[in-house]
C-alpha atoms as a PDB file:
ATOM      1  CA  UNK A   1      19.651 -19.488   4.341  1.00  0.00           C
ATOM      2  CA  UNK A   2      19.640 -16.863   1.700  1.00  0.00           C
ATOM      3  CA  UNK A   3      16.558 -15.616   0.459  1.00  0.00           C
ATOM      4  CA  UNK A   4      17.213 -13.381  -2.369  1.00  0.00           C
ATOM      5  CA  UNK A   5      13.637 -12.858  -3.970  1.00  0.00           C
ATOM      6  CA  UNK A   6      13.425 -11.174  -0.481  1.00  0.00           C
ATOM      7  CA  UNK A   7      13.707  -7.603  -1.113  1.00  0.00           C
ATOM      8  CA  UNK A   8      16.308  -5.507   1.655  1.00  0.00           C
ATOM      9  CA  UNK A   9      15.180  -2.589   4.458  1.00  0.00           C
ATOM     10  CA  UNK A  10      17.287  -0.099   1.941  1.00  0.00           C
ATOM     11  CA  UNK A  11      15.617  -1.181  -1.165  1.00  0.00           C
ATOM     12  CA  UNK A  12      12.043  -1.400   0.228  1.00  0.00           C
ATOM     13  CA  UNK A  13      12.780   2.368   1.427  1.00  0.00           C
ATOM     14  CA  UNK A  14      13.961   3.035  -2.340  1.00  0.00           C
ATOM     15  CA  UNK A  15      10.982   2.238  -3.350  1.00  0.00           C
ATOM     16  CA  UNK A  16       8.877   3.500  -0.995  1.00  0.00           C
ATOM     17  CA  UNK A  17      10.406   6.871  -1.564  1.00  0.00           C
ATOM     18  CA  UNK A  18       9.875   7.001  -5.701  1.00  0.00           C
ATOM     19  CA  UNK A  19       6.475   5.674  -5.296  1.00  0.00           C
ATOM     20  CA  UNK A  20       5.355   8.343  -2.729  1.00  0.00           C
ATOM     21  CA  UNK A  21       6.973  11.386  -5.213  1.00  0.00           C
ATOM     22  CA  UNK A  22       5.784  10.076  -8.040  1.00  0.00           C
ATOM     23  CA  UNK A  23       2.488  10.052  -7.047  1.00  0.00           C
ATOM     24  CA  UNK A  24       2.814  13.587  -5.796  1.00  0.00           C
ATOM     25  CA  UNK A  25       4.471  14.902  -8.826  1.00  0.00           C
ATOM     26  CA  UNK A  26       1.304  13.341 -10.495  1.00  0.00           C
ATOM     27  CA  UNK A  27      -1.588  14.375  -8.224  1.00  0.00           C
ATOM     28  CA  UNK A  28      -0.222  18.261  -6.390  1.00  0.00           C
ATOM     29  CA  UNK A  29      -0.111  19.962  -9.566  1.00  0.00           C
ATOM     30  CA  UNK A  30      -3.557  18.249 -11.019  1.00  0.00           C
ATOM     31  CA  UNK A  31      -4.459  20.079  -7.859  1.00  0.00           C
ATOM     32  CA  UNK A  32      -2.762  23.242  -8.216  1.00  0.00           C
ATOM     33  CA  UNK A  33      -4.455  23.354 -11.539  1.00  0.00           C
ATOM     34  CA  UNK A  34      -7.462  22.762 -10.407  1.00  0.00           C
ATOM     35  CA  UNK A  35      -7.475  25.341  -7.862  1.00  0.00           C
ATOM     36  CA  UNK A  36      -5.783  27.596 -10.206  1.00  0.00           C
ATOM     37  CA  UNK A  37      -9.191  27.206 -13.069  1.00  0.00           C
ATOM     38  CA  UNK A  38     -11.470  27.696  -9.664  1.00  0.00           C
ATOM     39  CA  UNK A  39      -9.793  31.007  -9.082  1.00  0.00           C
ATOM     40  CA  UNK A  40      -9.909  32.323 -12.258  1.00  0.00           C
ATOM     41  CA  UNK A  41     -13.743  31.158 -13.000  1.00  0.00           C
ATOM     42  CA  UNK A  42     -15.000  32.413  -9.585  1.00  0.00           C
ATOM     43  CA  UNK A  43     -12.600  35.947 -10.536  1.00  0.00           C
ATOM     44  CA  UNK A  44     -14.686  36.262 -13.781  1.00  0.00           C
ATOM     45  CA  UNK A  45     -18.116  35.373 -12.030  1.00  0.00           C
ATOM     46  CA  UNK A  46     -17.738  38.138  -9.548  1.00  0.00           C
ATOM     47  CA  UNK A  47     -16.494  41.216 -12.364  1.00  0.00           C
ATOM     48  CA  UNK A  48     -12.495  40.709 -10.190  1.00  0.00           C
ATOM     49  CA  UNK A  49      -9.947  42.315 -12.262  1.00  0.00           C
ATOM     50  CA  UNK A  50      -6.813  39.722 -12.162  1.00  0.00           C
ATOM     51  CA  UNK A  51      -4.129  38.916 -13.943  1.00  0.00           C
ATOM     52  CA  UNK A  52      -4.458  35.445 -15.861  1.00  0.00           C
ATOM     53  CA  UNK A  53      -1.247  34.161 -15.056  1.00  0.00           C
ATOM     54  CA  UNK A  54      -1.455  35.273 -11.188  1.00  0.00           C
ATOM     55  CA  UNK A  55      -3.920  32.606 -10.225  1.00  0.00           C
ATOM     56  CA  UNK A  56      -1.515  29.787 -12.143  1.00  0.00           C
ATOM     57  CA  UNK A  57       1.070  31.141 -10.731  1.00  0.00           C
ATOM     58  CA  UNK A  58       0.314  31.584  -7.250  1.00  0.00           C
ATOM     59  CA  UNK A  59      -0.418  27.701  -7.408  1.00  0.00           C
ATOM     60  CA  UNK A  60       2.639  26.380  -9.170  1.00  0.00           C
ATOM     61  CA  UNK A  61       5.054  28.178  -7.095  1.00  0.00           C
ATOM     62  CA  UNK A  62       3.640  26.911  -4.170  1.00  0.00           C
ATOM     63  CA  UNK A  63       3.294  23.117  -5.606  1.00  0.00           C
ATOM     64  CA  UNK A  64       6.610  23.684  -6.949  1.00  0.00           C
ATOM     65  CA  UNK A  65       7.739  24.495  -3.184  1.00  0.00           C
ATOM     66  CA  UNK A  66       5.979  21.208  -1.996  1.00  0.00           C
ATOM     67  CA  UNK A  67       7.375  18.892  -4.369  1.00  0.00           C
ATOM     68  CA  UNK A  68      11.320  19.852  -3.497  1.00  0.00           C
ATOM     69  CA  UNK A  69      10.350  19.321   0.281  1.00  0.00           C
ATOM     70  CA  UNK A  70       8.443  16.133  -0.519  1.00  0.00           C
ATOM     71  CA  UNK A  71      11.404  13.879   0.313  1.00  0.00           C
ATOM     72  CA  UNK A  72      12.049  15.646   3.720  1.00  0.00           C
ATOM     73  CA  UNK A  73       8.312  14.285   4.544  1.00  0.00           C
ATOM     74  CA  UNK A  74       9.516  10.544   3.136  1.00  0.00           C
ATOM     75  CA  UNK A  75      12.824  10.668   5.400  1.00  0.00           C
ATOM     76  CA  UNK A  76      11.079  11.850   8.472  1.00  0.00           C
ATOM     77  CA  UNK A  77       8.254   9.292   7.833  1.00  0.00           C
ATOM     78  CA  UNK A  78      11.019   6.886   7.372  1.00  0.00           C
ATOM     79  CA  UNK A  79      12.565   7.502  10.321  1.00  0.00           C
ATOM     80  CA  UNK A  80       9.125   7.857  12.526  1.00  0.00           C
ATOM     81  CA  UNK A  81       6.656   5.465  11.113  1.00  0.00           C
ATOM     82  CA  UNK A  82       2.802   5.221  12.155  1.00  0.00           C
ATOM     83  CA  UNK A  83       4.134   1.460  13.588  1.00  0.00           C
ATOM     84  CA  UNK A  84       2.258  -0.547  16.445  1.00  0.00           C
ATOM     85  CA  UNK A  85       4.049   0.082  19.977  1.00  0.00           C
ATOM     86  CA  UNK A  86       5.265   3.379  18.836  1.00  0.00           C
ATOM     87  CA  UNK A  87       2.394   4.795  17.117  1.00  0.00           C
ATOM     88  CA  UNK A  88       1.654   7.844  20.083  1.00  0.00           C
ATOM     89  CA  UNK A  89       5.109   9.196  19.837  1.00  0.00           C
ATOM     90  CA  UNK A  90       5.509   8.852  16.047  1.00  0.00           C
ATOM     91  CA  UNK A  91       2.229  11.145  15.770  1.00  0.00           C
ATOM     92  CA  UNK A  92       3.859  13.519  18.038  1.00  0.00           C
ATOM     93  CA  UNK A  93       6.949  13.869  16.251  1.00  0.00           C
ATOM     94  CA  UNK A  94       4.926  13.836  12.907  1.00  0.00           C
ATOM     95  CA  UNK A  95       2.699  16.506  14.348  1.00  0.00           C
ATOM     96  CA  UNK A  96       5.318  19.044  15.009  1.00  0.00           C
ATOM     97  CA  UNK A  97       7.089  18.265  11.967  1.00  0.00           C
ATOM     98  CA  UNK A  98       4.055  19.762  10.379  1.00  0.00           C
ATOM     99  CA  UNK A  99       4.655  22.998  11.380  1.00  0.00           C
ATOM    100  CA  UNK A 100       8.299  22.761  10.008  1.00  0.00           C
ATOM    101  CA  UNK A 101       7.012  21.565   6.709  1.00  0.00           C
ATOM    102  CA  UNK A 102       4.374  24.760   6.798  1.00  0.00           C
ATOM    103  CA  UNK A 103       7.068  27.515   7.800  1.00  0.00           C
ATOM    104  CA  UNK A 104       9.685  25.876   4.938  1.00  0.00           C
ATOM    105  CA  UNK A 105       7.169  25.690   2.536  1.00  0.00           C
ATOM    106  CA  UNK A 106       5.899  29.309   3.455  1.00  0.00           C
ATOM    107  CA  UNK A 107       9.563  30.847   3.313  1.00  0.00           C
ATOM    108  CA  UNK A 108       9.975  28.876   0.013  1.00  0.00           C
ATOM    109  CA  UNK A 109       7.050  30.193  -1.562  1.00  0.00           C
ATOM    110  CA  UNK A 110       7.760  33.575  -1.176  1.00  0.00           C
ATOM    111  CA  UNK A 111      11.198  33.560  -1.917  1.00  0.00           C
ATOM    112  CA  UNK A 112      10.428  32.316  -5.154  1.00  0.00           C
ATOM    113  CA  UNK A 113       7.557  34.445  -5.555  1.00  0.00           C
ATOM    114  CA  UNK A 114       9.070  37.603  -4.980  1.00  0.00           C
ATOM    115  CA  UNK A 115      12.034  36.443  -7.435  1.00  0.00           C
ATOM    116  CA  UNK A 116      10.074  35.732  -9.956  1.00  0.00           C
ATOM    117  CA  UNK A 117       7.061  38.112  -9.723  1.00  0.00           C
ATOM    118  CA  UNK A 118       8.746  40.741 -11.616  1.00  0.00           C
ATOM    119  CA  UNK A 119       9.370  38.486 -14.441  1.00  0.00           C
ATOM    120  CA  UNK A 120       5.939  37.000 -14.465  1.00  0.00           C
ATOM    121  CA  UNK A 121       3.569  39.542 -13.515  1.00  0.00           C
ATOM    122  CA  UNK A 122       5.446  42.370 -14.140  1.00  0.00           C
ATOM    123  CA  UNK A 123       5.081  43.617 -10.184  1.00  0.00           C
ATOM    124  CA  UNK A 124       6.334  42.790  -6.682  1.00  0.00           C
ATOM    125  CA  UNK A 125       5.015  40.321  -4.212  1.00  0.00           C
ATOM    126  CA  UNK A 126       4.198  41.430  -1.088  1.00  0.00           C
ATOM    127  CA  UNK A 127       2.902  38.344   1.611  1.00  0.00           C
ATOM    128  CA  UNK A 128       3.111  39.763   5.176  1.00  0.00           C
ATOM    129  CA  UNK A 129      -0.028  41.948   5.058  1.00  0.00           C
ATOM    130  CA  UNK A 130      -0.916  40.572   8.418  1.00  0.00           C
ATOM    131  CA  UNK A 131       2.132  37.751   9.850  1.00  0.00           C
ATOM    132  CA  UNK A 132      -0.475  35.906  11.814  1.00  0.00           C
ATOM    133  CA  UNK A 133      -3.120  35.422   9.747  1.00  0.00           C
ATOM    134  CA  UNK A 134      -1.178  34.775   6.982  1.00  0.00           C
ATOM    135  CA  UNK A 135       0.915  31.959   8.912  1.00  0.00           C
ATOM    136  CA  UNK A 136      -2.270  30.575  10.536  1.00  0.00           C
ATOM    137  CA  UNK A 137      -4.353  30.516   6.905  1.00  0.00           C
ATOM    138  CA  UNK A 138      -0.947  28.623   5.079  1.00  0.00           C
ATOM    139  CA  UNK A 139      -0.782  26.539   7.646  1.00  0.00           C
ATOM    140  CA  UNK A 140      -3.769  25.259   7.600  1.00  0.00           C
ATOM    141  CA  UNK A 141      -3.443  24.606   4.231  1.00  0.00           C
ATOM    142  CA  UNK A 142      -0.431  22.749   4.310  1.00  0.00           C
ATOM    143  CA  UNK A 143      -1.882  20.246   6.352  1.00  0.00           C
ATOM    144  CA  UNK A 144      -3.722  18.856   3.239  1.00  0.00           C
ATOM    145  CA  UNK A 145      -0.385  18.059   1.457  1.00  0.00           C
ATOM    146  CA  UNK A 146       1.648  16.984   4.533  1.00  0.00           C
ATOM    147  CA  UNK A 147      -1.026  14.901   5.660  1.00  0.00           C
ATOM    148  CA  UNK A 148      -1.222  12.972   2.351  1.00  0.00           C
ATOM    149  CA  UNK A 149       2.424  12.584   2.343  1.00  0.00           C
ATOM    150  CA  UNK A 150       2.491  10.940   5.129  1.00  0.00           C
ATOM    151  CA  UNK A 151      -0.241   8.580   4.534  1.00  0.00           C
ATOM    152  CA  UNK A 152       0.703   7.503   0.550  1.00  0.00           C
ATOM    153  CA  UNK A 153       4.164   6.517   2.614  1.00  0.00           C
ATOM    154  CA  UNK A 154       2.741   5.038   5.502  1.00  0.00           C
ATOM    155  CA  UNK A 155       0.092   2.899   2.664  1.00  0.00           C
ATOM    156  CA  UNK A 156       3.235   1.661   0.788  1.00  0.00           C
ATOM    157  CA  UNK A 157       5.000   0.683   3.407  1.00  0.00           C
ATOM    158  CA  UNK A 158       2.181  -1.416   4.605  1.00  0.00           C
ATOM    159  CA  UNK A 159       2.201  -2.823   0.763  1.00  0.00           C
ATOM    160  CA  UNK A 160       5.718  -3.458   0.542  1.00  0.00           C
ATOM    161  CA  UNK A 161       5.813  -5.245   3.855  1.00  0.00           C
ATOM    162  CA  UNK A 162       3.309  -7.357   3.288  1.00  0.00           C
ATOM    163  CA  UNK A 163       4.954  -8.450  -0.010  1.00  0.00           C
ATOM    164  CA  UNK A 164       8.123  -8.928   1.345  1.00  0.00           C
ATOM    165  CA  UNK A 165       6.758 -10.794   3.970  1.00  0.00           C
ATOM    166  CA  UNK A 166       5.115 -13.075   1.180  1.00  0.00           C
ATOM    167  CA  UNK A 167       7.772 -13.240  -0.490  1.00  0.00           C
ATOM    168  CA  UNK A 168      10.088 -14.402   2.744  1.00  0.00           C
ATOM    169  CA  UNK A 169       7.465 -17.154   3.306  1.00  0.00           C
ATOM    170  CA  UNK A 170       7.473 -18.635  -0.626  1.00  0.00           C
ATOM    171  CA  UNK A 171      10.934 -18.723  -0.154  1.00  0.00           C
ATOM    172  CA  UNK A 172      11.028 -20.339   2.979  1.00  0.00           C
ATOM    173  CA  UNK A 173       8.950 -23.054   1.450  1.00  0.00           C
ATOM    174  CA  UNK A 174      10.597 -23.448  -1.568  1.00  0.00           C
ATOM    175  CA  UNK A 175      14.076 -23.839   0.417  1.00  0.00           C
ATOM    176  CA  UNK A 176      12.772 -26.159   3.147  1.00  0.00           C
ATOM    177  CA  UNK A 177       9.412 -27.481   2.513  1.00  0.00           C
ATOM    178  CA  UNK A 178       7.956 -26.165   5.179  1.00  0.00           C
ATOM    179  CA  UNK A 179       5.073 -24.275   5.127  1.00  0.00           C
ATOM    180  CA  UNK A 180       4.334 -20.616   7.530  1.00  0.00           C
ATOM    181  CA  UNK A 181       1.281 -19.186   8.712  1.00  0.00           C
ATOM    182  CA  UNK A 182       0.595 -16.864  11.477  1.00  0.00           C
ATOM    183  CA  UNK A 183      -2.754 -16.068  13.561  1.00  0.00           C
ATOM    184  CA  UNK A 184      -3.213 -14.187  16.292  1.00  0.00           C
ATOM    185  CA  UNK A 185       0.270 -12.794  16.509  1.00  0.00           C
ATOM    186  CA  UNK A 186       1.284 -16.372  16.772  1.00  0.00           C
ATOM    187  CA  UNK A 187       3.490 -18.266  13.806  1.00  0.00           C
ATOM    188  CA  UNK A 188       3.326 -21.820  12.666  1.00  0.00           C
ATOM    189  CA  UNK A 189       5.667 -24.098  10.802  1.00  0.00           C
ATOM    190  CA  UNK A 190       4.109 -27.409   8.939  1.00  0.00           C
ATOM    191  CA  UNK A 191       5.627 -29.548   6.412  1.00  0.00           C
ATOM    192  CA  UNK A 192       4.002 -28.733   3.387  1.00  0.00           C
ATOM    193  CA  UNK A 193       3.820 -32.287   2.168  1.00  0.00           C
ATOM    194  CA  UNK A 194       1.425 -32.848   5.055  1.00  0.00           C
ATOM    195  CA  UNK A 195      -1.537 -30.866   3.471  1.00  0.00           C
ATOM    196  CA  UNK A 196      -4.571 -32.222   2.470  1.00  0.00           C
ATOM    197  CA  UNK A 197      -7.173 -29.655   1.359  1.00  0.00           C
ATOM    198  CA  UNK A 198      -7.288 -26.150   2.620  1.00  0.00           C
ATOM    199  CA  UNK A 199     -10.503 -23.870   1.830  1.00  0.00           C
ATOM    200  CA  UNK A 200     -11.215 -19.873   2.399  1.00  0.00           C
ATOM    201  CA  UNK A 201     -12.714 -18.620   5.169  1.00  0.00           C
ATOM    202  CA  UNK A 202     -12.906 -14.624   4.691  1.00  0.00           C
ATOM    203  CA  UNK A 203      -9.574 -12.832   5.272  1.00  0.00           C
ATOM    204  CA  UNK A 204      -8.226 -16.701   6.560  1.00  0.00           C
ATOM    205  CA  UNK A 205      -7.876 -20.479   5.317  1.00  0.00           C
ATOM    206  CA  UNK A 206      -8.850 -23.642   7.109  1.00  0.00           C
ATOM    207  CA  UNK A 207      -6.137 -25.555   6.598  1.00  0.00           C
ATOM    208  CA  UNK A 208      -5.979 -29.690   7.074  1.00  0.00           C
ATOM    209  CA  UNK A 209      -2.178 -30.490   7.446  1.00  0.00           C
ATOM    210  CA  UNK A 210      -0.875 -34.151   9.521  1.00  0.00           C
ATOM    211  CA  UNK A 211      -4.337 -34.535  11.040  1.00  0.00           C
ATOM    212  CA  UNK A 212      -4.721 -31.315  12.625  1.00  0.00           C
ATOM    213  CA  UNK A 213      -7.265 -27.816  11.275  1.00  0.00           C
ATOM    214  CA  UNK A 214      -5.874 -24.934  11.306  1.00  0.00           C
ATOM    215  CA  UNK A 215      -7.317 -21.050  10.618  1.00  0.00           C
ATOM    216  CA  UNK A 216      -4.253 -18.766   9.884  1.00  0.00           C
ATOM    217  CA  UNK A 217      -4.484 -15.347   8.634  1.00  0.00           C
ATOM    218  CA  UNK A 218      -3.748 -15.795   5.244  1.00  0.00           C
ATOM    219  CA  UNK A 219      -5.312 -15.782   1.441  1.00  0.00           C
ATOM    220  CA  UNK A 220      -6.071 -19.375  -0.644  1.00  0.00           C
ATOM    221  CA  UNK A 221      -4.000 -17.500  -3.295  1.00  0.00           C
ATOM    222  CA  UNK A 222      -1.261 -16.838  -0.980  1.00  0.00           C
ATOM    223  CA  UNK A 223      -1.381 -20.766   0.595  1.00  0.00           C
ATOM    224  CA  UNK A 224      -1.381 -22.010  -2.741  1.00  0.00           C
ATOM    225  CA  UNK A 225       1.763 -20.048  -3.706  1.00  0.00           C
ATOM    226  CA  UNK A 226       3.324 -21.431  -0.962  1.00  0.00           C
ATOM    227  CA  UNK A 227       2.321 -24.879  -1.536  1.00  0.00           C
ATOM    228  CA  UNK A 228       3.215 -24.868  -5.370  1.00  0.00           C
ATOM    229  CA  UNK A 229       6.920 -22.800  -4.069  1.00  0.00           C
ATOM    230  CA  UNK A 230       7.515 -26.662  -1.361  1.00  0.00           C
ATOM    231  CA  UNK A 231       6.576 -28.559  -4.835  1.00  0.00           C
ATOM    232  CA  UNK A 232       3.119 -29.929  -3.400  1.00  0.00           C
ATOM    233  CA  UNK A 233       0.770 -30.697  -5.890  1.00  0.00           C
ATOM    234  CA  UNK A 234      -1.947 -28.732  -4.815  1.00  0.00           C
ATOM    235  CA  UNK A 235      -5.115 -28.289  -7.241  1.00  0.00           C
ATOM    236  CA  UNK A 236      -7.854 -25.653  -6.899  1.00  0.00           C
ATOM    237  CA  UNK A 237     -11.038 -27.985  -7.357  1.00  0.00           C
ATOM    238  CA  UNK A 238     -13.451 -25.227  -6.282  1.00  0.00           C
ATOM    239  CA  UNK A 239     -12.678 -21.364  -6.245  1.00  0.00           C
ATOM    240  CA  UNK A 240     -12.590 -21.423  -2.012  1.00  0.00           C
ATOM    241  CA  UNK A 241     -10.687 -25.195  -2.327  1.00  0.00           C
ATOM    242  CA  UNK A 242      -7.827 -26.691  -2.879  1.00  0.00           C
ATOM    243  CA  UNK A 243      -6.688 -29.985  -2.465  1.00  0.00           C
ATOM    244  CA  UNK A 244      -3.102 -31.765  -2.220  1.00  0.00           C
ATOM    245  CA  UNK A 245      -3.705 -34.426  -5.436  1.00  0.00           C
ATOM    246  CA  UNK A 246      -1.601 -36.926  -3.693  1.00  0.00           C
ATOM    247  CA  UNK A 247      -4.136 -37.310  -1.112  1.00  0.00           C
ATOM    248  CA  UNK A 248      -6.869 -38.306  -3.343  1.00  0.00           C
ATOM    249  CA  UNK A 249      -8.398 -41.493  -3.221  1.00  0.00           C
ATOM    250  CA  UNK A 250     -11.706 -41.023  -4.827  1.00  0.00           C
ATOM    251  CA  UNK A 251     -13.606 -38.678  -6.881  1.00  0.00           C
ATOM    252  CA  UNK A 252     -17.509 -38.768  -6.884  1.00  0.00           C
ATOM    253  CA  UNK A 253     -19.635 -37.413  -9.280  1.00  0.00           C
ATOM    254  CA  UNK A 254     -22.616 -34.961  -8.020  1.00  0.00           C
ATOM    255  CA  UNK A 255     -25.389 -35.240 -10.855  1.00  0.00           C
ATOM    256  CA  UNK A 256     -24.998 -31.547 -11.676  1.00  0.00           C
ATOM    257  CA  UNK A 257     -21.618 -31.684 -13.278  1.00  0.00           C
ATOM    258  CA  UNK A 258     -19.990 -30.181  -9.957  1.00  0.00           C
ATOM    259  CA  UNK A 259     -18.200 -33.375  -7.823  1.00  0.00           C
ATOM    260  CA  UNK A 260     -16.879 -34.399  -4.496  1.00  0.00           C
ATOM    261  CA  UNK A 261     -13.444 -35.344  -4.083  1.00  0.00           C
ATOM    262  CA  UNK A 262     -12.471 -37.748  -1.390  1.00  0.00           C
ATOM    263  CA  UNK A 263      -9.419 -37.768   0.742  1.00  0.00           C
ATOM    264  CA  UNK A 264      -6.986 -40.477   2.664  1.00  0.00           C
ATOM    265  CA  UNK A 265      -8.373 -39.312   6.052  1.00  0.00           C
ATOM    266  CA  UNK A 266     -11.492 -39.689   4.623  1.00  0.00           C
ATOM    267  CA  UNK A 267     -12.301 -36.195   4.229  1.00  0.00           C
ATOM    268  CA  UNK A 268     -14.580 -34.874   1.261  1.00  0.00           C
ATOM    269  CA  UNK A 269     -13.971 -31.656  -0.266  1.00  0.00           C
ATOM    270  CA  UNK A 270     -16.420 -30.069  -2.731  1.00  0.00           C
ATOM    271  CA  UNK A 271     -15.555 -29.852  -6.655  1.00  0.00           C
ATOM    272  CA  UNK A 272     -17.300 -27.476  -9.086  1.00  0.00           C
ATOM    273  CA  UNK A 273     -17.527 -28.543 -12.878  1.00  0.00           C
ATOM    274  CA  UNK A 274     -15.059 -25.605 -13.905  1.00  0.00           C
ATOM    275  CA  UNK A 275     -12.142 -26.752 -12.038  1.00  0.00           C
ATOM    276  CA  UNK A 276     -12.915 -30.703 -12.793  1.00  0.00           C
ATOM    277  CA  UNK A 277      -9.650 -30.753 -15.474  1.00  0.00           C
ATOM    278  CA  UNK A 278      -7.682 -30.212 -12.593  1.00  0.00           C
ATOM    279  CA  UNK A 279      -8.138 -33.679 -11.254  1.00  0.00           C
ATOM    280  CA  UNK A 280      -8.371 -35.271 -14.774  1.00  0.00           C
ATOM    281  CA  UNK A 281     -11.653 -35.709 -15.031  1.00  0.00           C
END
């Protein structure tokens, strides 16, 4: 069975990977310039003679720095995700790869710095005024960008799963009829054509499918993509209901424009007066 609105393991990474730097190249230098405006406002306030570029320039060096080892932090994410059953030694390996990001970023820095202070500030840069302080205070400072690296990636891969996994399942219908919904780590496969109403029920859906409830994990919007994708006729009669229109047998009118609709198995599902041009009435 081919699936092909089913996106692959590369190009889910693909776009993992341009979501996570764009973002970056969008917020790290908002931040850098940020910090940059601090500096120089809190230089002023306190009578500190400093160059005006040095404070910009301090900050988009090191941003720059960031940005070109951005995609080492997507590939190692990539390769060590925060995933259930290996979550302890992902963190682990994520951990120490913290301090590689802080000592490339560090060496980066200054080697740029010191390149390019003479052109910018007209002077040398000097960083090693004291190795361990200086490698403890950057460090601790490039846990703020790491860190967020690693969780914009590990938050889009969680999107792009789930899509693809909603995706897989409109697919499946669409291609067999046959509806699937999971709860509680377990999966379950029912012909679509077998639904009769289904209505929301927080973060689930009861579900009434050849005579038996069910509560998977799963959206009204979502079900009723599905449905729609296995060509059941399935009307929203109420925002938290839908019902298969096959299976109606009666509709009953409330008093207060709203209605109840009434099903083969004798079921009766509530209408509300916005959705009653759904059932023609």
């Amino acid at each position: 069975m081919t699936m092909p609105d089913v996106l692959s393991d590369d190009e889910i990474e693909r776009r993992i990977g341009r979501r996570v730097f764009l973002i970056c190249l969008t917020f790290f230098p908002l931040v850098a310039a940020i910090n940059a405006a601090s500096w120089w406002t809190d230089a002023v306030r306190i009578g500190l003679a400093v160059d005006p570029l040095q404070p910009w320039f301090y900050e988009f060096t090191s941003i720059a720095v960031i940005l070109a080892l951005a995609p080492l932090v997507i590939l190692l994410e990539r390769r060590f995700p925060l995933a259930p059953g290996e979550l302890l030694r992902s963190l682990a390996i994520l951990a120490a790869g913290s301090v590689g990001f802080s000592l490339l970023h560090i060496a980066g820095m200054v080697l740029l710095r010191t390149l390019l202070a003479p052109l910018v500030l007209g002077g040398n840069y000097w960083f090693f005024d004291d190795p361990v302080t200086d490698l403890v205070y950057e460090f601790r400072k490039d846990l703020f960008p790491y860190a967020g690296i690693i969780a914009i990636a590990t938050l889009s891969r969680s999107v792009e799963e789930s899509r693809r996994e909603t995706a897989a399942t409109r697919a499946e219908a669409r291609e067999t009829g046959r509806l699937t919904l999971k709860s509680g780590g377990r999966s379950f496969f029912i012909d679509a054509g077998t639904t009769e109403w289904a209505r929301a029920a927080g973060n689930y859906a009861e579900i009434r499918a050849g005579g038996r409830t069910l509560l998977p994990r799963v959206t009204l919007t979502a079900l009723e993509q599905q449905l729609r994708e296995a060509g059941v006729d399935m009307v929203r009669v109420h925002r938290s209901h839908l019902v298969n229109r096959s299976m109606v047998t009666e509709i009953v009118p409330a008093g207060d424009g709203d209605f109840r609709v009434r099903l083969r198995d004798g079921s009766e599902v509530r209408g509300s007066r916005r959705y009653r041009h759904q059932l023609g009435v």
